[in-house]
C-alpha atoms as a PDB file:
ATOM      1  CA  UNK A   1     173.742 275.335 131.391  1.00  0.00           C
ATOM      2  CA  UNK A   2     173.755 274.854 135.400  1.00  0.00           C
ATOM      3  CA  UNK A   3     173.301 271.365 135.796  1.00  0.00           C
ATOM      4  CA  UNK A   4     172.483 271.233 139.345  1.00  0.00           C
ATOM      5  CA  UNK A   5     169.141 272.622 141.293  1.00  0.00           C
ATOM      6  CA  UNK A   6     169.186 276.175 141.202  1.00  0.00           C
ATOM      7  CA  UNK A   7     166.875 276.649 143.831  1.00  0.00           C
ATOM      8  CA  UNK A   8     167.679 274.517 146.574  1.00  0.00           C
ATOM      9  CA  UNK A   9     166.033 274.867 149.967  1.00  0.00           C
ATOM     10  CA  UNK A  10     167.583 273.088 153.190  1.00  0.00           C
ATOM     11  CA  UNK A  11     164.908 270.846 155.106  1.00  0.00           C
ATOM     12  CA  UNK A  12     165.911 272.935 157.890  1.00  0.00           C
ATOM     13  CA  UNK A  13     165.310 276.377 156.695  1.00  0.00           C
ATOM     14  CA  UNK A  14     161.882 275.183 154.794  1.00  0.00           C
ATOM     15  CA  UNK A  15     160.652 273.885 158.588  1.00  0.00           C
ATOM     16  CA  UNK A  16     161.934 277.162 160.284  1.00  0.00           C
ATOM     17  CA  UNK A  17     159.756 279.200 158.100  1.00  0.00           C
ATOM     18  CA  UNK A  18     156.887 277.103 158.338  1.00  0.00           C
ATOM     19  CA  UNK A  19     157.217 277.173 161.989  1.00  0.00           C
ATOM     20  CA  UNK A  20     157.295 281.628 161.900  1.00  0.00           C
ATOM     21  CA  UNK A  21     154.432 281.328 159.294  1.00  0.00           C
ATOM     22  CA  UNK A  22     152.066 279.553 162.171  1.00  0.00           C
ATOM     23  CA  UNK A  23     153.648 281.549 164.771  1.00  0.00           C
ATOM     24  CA  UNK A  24     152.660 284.943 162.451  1.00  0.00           C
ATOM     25  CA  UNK A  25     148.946 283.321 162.286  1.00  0.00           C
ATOM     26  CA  UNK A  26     148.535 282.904 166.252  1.00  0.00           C
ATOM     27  CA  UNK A  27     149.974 286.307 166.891  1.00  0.00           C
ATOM     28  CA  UNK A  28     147.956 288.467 164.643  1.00  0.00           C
ATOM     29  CA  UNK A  29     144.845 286.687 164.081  1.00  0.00           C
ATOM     30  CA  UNK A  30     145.502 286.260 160.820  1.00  0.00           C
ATOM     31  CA  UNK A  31     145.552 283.038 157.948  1.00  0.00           C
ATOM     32  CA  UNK A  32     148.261 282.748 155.606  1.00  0.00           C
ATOM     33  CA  UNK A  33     146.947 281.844 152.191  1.00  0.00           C
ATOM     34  CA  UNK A  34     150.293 281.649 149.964  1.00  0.00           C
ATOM     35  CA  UNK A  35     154.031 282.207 150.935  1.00  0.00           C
ATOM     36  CA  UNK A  36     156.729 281.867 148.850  1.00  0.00           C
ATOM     37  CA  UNK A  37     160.376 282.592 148.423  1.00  0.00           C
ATOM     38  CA  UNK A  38     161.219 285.516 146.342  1.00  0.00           C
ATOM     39  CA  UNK A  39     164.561 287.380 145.223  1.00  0.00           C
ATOM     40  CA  UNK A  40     167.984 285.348 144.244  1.00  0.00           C
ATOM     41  CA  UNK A  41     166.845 282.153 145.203  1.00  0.00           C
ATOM     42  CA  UNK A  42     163.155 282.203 143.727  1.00  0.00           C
ATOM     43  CA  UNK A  43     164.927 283.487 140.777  1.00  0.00           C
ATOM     44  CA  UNK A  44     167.685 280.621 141.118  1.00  0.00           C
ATOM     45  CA  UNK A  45     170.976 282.078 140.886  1.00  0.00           C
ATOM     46  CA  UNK A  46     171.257 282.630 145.238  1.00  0.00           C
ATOM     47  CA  UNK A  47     174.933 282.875 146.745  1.00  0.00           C
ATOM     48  CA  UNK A  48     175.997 280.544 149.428  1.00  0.00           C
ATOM     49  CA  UNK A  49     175.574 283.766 152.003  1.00  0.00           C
ATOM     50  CA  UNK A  50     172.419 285.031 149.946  1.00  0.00           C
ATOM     51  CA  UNK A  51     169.278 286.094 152.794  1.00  0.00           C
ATOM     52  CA  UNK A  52     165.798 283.657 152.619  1.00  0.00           C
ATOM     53  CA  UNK A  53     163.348 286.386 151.550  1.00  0.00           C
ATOM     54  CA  UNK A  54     159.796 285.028 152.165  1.00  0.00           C
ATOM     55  CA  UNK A  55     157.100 286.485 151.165  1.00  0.00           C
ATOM     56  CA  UNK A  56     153.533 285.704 151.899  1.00  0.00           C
ATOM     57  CA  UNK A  57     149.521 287.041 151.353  1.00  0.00           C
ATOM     58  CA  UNK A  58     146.927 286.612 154.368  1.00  0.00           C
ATOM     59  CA  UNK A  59     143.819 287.094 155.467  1.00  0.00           C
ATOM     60  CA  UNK A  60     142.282 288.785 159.071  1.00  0.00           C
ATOM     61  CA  UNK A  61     139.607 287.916 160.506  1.00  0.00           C
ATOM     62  CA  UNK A  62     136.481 289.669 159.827  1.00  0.00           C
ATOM     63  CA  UNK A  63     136.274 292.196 162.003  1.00  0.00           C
ATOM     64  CA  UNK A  64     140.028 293.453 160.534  1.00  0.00           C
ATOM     65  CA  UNK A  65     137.856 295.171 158.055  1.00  0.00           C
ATOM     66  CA  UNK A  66     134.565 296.253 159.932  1.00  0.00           C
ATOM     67  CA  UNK A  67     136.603 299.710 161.130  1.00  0.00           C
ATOM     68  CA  UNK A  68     137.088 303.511 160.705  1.00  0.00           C
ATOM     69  CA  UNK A  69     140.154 303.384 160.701  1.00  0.00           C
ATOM     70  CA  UNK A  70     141.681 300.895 158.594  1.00  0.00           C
ATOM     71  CA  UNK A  71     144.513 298.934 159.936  1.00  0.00           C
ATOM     72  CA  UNK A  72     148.146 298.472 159.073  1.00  0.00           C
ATOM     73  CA  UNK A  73     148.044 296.060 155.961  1.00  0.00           C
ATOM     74  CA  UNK A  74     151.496 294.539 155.982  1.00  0.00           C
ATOM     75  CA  UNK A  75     153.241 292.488 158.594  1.00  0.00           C
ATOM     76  CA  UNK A  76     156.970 292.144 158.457  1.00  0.00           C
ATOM     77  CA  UNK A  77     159.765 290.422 160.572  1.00  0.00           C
ATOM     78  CA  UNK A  78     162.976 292.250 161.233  1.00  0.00           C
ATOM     79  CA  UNK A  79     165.630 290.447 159.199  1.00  0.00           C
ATOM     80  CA  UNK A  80     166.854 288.030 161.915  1.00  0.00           C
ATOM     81  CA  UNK A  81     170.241 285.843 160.725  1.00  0.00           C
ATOM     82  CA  UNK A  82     169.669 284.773 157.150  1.00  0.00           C
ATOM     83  CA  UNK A  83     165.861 285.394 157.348  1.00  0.00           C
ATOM     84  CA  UNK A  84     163.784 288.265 156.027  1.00  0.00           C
ATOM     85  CA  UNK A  85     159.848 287.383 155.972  1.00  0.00           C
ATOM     86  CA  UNK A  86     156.881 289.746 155.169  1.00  0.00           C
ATOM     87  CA  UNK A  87     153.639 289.805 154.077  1.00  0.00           C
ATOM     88  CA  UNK A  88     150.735 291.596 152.441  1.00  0.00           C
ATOM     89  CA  UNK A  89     146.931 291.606 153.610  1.00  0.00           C
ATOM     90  CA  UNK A  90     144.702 290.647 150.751  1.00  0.00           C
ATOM     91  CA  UNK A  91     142.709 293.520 150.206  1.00  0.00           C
ATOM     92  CA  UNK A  92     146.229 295.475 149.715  1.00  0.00           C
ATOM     93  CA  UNK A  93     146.991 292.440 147.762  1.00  0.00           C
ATOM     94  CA  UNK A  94     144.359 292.953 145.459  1.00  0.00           C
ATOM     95  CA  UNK A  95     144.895 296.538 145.123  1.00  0.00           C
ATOM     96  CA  UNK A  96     148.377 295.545 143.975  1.00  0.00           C
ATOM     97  CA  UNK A  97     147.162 292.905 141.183  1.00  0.00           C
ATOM     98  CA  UNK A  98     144.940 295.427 139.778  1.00  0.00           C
ATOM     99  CA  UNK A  99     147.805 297.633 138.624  1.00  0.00           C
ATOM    100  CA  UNK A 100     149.886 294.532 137.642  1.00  0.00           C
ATOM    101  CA  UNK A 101     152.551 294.577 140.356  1.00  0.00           C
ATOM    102  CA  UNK A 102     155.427 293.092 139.096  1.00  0.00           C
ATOM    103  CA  UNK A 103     156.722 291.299 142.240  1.00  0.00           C
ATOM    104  CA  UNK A 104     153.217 290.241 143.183  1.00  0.00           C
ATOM    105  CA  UNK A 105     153.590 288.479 140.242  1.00  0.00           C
ATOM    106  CA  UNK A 106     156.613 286.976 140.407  1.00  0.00           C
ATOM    107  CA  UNK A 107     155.783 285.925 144.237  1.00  0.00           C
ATOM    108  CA  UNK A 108     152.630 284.086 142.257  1.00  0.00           C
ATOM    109  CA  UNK A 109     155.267 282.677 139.842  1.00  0.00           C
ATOM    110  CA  UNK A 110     157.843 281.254 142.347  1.00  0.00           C
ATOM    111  CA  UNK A 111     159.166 277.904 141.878  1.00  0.00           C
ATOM    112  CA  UNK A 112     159.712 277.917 145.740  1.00  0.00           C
ATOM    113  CA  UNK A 113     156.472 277.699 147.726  1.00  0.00           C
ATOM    114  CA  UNK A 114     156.496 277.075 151.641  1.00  0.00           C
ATOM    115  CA  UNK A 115     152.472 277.128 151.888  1.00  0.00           C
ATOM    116  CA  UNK A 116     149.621 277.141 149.654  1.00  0.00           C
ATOM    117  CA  UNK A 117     145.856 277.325 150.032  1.00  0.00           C
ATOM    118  CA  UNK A 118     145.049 275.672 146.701  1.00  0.00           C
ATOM    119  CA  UNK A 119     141.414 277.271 146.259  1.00  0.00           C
ATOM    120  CA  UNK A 120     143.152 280.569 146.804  1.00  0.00           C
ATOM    121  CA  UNK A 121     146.123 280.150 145.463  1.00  0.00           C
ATOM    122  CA  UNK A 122     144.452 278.691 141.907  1.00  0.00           C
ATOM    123  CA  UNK A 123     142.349 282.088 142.005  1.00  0.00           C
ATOM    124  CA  UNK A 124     145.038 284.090 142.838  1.00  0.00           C
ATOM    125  CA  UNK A 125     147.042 283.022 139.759  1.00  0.00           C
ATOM    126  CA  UNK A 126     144.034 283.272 137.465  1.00  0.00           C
ATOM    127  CA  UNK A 127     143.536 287.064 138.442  1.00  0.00           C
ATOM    128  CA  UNK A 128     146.992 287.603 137.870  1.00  0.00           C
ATOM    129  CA  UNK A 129     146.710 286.473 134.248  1.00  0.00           C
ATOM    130  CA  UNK A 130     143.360 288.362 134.178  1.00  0.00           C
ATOM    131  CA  UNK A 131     145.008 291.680 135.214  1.00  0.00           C
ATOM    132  CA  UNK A 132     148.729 291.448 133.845  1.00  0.00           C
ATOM    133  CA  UNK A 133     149.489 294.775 131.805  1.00  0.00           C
ATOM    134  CA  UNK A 134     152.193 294.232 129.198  1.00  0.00           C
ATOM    135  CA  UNK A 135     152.806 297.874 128.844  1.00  0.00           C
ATOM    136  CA  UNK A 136     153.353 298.142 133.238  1.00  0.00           C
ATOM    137  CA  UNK A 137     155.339 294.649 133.527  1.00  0.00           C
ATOM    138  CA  UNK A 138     158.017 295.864 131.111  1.00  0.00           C
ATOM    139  CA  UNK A 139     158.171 299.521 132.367  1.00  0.00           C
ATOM    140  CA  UNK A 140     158.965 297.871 135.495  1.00  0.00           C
ATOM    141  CA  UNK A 141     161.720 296.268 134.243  1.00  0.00           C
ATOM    142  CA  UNK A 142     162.837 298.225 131.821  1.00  0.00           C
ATOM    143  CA  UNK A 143     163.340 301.042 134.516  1.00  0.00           C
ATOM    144  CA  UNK A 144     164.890 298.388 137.212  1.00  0.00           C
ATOM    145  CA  UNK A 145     167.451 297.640 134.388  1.00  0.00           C
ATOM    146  CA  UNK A 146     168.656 301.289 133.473  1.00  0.00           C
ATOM    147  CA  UNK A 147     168.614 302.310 137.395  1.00  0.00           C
ATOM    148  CA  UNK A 148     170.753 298.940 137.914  1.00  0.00           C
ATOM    149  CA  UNK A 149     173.217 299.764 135.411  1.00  0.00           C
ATOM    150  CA  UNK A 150     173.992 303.397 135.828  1.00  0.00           C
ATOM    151  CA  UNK A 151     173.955 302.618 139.844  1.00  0.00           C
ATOM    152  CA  UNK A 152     176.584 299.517 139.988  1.00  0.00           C
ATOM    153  CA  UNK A 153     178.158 298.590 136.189  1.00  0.00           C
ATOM    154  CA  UNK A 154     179.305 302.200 135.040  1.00  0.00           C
ATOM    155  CA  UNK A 155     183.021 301.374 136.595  1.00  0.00           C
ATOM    156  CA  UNK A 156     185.974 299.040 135.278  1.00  0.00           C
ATOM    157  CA  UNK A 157     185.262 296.984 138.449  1.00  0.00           C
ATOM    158  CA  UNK A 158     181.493 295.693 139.080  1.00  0.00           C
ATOM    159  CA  UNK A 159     180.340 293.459 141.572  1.00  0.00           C
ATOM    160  CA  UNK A 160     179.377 290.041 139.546  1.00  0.00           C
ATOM    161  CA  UNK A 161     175.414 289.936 141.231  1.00  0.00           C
ATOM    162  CA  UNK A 162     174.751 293.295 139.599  1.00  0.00           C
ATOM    163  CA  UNK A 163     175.142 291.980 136.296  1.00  0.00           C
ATOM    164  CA  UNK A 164     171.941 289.750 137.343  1.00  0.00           C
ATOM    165  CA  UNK A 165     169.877 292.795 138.554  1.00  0.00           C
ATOM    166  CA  UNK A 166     169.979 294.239 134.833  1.00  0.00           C
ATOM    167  CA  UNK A 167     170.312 291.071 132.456  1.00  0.00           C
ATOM    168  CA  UNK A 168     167.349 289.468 134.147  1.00  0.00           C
ATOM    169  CA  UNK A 169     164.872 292.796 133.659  1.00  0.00           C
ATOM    170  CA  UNK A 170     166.038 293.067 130.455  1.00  0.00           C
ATOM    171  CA  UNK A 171     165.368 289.332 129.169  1.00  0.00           C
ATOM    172  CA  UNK A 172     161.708 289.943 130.593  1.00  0.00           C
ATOM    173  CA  UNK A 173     161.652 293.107 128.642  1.00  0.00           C
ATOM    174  CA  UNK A 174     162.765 290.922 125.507  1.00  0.00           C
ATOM    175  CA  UNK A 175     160.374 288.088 126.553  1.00  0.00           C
ATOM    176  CA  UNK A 176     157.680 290.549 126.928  1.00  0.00           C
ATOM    177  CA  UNK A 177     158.280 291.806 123.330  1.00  0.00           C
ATOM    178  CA  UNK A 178     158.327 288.507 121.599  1.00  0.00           C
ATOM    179  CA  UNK A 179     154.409 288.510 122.878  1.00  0.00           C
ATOM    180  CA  UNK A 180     155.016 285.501 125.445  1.00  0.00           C
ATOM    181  CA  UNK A 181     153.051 286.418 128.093  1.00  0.00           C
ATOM    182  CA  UNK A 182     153.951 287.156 131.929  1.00  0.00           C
ATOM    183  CA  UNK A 183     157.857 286.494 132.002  1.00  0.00           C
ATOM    184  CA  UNK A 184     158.581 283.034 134.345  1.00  0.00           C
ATOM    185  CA  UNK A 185     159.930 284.262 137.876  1.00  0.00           C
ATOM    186  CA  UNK A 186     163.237 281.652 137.611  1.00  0.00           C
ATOM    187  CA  UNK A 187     166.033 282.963 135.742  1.00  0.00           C
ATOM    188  CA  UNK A 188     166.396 279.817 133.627  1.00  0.00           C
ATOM    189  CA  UNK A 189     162.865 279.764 131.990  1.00  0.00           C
ATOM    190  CA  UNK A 190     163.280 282.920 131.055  1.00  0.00           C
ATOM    191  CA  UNK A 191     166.712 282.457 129.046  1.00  0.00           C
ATOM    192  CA  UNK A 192     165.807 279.635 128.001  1.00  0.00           C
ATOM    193  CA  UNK A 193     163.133 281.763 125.347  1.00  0.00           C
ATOM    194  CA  UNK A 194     165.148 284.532 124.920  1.00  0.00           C
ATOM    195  CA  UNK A 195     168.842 283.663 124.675  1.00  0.00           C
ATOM    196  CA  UNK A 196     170.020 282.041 121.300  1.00  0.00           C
ATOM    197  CA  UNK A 197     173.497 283.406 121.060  1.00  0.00           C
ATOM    198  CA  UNK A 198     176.221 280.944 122.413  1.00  0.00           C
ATOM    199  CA  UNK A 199     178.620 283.955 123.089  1.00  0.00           C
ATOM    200  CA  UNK A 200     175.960 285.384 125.099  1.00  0.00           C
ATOM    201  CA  UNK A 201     174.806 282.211 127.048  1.00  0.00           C
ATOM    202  CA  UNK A 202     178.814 281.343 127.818  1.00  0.00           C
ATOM    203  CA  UNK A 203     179.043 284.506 129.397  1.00  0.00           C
ATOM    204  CA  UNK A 204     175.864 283.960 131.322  1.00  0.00           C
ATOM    205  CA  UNK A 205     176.335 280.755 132.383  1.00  0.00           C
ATOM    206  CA  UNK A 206     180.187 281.792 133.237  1.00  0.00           C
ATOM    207  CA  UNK A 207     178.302 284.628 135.628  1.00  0.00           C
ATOM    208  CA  UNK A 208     175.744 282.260 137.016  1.00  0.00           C
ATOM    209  CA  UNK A 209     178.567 279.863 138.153  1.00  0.00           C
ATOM    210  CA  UNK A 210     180.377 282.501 140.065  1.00  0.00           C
ATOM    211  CA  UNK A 211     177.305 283.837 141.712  1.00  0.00           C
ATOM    212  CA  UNK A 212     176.757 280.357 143.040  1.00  0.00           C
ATOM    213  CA  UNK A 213     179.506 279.797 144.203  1.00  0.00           C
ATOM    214  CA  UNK A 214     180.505 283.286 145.520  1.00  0.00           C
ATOM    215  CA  UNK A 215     179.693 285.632 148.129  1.00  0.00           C
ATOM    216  CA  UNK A 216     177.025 288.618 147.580  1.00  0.00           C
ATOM    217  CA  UNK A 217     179.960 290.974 147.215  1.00  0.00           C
ATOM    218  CA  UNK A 218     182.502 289.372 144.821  1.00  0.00           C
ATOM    219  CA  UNK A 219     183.614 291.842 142.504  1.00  0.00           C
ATOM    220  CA  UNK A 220     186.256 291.599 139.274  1.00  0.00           C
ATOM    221  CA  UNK A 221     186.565 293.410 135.549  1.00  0.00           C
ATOM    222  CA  UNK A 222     183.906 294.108 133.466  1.00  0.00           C
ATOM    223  CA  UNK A 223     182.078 291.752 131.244  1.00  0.00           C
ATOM    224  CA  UNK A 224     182.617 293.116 127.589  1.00  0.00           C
ATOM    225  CA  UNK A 225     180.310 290.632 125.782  1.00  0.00           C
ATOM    226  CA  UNK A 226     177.277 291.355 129.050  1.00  0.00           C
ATOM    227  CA  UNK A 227     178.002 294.958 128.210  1.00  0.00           C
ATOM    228  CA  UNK A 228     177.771 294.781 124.341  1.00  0.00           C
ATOM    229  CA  UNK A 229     174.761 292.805 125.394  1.00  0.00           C
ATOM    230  CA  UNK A 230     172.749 295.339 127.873  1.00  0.00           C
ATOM    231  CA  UNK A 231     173.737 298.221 125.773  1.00  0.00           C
ATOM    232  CA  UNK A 232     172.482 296.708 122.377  1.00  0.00           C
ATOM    233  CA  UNK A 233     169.192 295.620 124.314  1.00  0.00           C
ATOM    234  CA  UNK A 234     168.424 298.983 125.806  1.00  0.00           C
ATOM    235  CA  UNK A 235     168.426 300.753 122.320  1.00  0.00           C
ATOM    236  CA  UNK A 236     166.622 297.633 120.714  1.00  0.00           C
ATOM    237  CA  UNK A 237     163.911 298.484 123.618  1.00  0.00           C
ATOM    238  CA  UNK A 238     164.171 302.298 123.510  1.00  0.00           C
ATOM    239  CA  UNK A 239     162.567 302.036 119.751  1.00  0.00           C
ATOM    240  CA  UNK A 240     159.978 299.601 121.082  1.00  0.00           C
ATOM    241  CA  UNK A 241     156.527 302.339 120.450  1.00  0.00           C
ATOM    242  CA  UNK A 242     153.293 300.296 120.907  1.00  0.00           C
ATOM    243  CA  UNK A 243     152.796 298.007 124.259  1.00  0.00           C
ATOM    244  CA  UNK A 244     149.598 296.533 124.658  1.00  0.00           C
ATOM    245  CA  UNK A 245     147.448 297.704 127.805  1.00  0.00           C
ATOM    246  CA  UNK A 246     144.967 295.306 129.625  1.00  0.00           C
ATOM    247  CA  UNK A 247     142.522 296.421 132.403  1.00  0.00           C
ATOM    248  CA  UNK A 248     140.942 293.330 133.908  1.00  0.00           C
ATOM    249  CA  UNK A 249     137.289 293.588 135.602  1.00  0.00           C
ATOM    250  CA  UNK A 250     137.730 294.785 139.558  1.00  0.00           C
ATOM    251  CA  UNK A 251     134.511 293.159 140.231  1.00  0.00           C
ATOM    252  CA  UNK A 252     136.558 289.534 140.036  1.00  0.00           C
ATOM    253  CA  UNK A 253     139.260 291.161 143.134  1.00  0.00           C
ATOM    254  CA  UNK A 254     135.405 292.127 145.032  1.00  0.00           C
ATOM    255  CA  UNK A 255     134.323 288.930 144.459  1.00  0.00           C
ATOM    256  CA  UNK A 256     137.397 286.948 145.618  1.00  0.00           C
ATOM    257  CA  UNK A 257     138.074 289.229 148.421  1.00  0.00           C
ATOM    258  CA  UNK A 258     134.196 288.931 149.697  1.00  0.00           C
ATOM    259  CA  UNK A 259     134.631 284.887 149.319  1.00  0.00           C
ATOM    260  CA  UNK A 260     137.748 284.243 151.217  1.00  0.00           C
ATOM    261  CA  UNK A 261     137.706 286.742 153.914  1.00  0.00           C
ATOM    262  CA  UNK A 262     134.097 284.928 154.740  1.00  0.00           C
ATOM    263  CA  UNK A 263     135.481 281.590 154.175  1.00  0.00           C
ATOM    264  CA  UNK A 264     138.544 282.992 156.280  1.00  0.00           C
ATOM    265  CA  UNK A 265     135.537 283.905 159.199  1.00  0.00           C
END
């Protein structure tokens, strides 16, 4: 396994984004509750050119929601260098956690958080186990994984990060399966459940290594032991029948939306 941290964050980069995170909160009257890094390098397997996406929920001030018309409810920054930041406004937020979104989730899940509200942040993760849909979560990724793989691994040449983009929504799919629970947003907790062949985890790590170490767009042959892999797992999922379904109470969203946005006031 990759003996190093798979996640690092430069000093530098972490006080950059704190800096556009109060800059965000002066400009548009808002308060950042949570914001995280998401993508390769929440997920821990980030090239050296790989973007800083952060991602982030907030609340307006009161009067944001006493309208007709009801505002935008994102707020995004152009990708600028290496960094890509955006948000969502809580309300949409909680819209989101009611249908289980799986990258609302894994934002919740990150192992890379810039800023936290620890009130909010503690509820925020509660109503995400309160709402988290087995059947949803692994349609997600079961459908990210076939769209991956018919869109970048079909040829005799693949580029090596594509590999990532369906072996990791597949391993949620199996970790969903073996009844586990929400599967872990970095890539390591999750193999670390679901991978027990050696053949399988050589090739993986092998992959990991040359992600890290590699730009976004290396490219070489095919991987016939990932292949034999992803193909196996699709059918193994394709004969998967009953998914549990879970509908959490939307009066706990009312009541956490009502709290903080006064608090927020």
């Amino acid at each position: 396994m990759y003996q190093d941290d798979p996640h690092p964050l430069p000093e530098a980069m972490r006080t950059r984004v704190l800096d556009e995170l109060q800059r965000i909160e002066r400009e548009h009257e808002v308060t950042v509750l949570y914001a995280c890094e998401s993508g390769s390098r929440a997920w821990g397997f980030a090239s050296p050119d790989s973007d800083y996406d952060v991602r982030f929920v907030y609340v307006p001030r009161n009067d944001w929601y006493l309208r007709v018309d009801e505002p935008r409810d994102v707020i995004e920054r152009p990708l600028c260098d290496e960094l890509d930041i955006s948000g969502w406004e809580l309300r949409k937020t909680l819209r989101l956690m009611r249908g289980a979104n799986p990258s609302l989730l894994e934002w919740l899940g990150s192992p890379l958080v810039y800023r936290a509200d620890a009130e909010a942040t503690r509820r925020l993760r509660e109503l995400g186990e309160a709402f988290y849909s087995p059947r949803a979560v692994r349609h997600h990724y079961l459908s990210m994984a076939r769209k991956n793989l018919r869109g970048y691994l079909m040829g005799e040449t693949v580029r090596f990060k594509k590999y990532l983009y369906v072996l990791r929504p597949l391993l949620a799919v199996r970790w969903i399966d073996q009844g586990l629970g929400m599967p872990p947003t970095a890539f390591a907790a999750l193999m670390a459940r679901t991978v027990d062949d050696p053949r399988l985890q050589a090739a993986i790590d092998a992959l990991l290594a040359v992600k890290r170490r590699s730009g976004e767009a290396e490219h070489g042959p095919r991987d016939e032991v990932l292949h034999g892999f992803i193909e196996a797992e699709l059918a193994r999922a394709d004969e998967v029948r009953e998914v549990p379904v879970t509908r959490g109470d939307s009066g706990l969203l009312d009541e956490f939306l009502r709290d903080t946005v006064r608090q927020a006031g």
